[in-house]
Protein backbone atom coordinates (compact mmCIF):
# COMPACT_ATOMS: atom_id res chain seq x y z
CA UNK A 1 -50.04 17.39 87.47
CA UNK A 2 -50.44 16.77 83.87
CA UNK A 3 -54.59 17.19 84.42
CA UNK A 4 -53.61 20.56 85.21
CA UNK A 5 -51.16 21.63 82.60
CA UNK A 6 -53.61 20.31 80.29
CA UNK A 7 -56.74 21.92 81.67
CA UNK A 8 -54.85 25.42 81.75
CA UNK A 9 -53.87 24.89 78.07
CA UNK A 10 -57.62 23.96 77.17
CA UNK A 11 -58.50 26.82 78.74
CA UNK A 12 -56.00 29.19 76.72
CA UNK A 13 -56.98 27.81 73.82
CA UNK A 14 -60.64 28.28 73.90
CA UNK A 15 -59.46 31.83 75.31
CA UNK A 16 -57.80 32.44 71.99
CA UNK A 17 -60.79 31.14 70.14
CA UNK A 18 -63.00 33.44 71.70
CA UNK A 19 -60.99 36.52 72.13
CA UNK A 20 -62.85 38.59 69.62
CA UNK A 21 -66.43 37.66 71.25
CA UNK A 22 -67.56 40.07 74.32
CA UNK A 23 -67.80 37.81 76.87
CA UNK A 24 -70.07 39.52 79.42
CA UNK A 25 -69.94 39.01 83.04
CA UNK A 26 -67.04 36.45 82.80
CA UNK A 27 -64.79 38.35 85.05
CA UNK A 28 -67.85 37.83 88.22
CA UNK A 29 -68.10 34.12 87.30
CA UNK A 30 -64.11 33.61 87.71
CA UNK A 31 -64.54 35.66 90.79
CA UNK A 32 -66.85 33.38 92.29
CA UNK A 33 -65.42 30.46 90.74
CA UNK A 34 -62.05 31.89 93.00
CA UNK A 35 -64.10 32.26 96.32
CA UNK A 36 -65.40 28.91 95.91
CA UNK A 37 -62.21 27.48 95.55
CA UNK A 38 -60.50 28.80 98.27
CA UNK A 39 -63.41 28.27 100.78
CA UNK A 40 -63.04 24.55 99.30
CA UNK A 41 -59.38 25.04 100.26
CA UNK A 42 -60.36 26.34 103.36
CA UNK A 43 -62.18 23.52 104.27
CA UNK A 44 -59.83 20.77 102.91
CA UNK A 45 -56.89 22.06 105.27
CA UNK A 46 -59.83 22.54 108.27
CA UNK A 47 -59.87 18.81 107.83
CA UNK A 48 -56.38 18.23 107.99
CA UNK A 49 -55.51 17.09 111.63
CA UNK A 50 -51.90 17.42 110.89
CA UNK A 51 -52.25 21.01 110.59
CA UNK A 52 -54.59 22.12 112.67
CA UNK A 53 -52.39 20.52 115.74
CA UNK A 54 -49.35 21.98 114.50
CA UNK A 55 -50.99 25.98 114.02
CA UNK A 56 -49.89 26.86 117.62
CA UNK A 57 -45.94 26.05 116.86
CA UNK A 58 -46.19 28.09 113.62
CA UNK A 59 -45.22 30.95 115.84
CA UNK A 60 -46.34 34.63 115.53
CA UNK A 61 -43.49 34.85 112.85
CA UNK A 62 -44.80 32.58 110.38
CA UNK A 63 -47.72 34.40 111.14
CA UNK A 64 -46.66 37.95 109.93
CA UNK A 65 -44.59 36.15 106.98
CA UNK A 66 -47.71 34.55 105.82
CA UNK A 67 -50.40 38.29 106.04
CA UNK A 68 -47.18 39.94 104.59
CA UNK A 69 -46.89 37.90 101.77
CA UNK A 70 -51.09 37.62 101.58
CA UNK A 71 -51.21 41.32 101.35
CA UNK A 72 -48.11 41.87 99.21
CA UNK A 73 -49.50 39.29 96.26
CA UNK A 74 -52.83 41.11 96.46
CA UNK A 75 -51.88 45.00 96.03
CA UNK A 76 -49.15 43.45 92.80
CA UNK A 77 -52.37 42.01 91.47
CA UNK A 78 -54.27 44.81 92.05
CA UNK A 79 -51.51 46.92 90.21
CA UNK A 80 -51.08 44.88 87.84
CA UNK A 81 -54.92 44.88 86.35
CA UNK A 82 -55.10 48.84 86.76
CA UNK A 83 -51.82 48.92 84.90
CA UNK A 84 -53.74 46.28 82.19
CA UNK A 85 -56.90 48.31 81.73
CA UNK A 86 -54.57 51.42 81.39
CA UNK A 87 -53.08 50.02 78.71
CA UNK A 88 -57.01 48.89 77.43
CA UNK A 89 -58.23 52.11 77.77
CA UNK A 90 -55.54 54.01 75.53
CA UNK A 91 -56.25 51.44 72.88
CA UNK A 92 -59.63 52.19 72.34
């Protein structure tokens, strides 16, 4: 858990360091970097016996929650970066 804390702090601090630089094409690596992680994800709980027996009780309740809640944190992130680059755009 630390590991974690730690790398995400590493990683704001070099952000900090380097937030004057133009840092072109970062926002397709993280992308990928993203994809790769869930499909590692993907795989990691593909694996899993435990979970792949118990997918028919999860119901088609659990179900709905889950796309609900998929779709629901997508379209706030979405909003969230126009409502960033808004912001961007009237600075400049």
């Amino acid at each position: 858990m630390f590991t974690v804390i730690g790398l995400m702090l590493g990683g704001m601090c070099i952000g900090f360091l380097l937030r004057r630089r133009q840092l072109t094409g970062i926002h397709q690596i993280i992308t990928v970097l993203i994809w790769l992680l869930l499909f590692l994800l993907g795989i990691e709980v593909g694996e899993n016996r435990q979970i792949i027996e118990g997918l028919a009780t999860l119901g088609l309740e659990a179900l709905a929650i889950t796309i609900t809640a998929v779709i629901g944190s997508c379209l706030a992130a979405w909003a969230l970066w126009k409502s960033v680059y808004k912001r961007k755009r009237r600075a400049a």
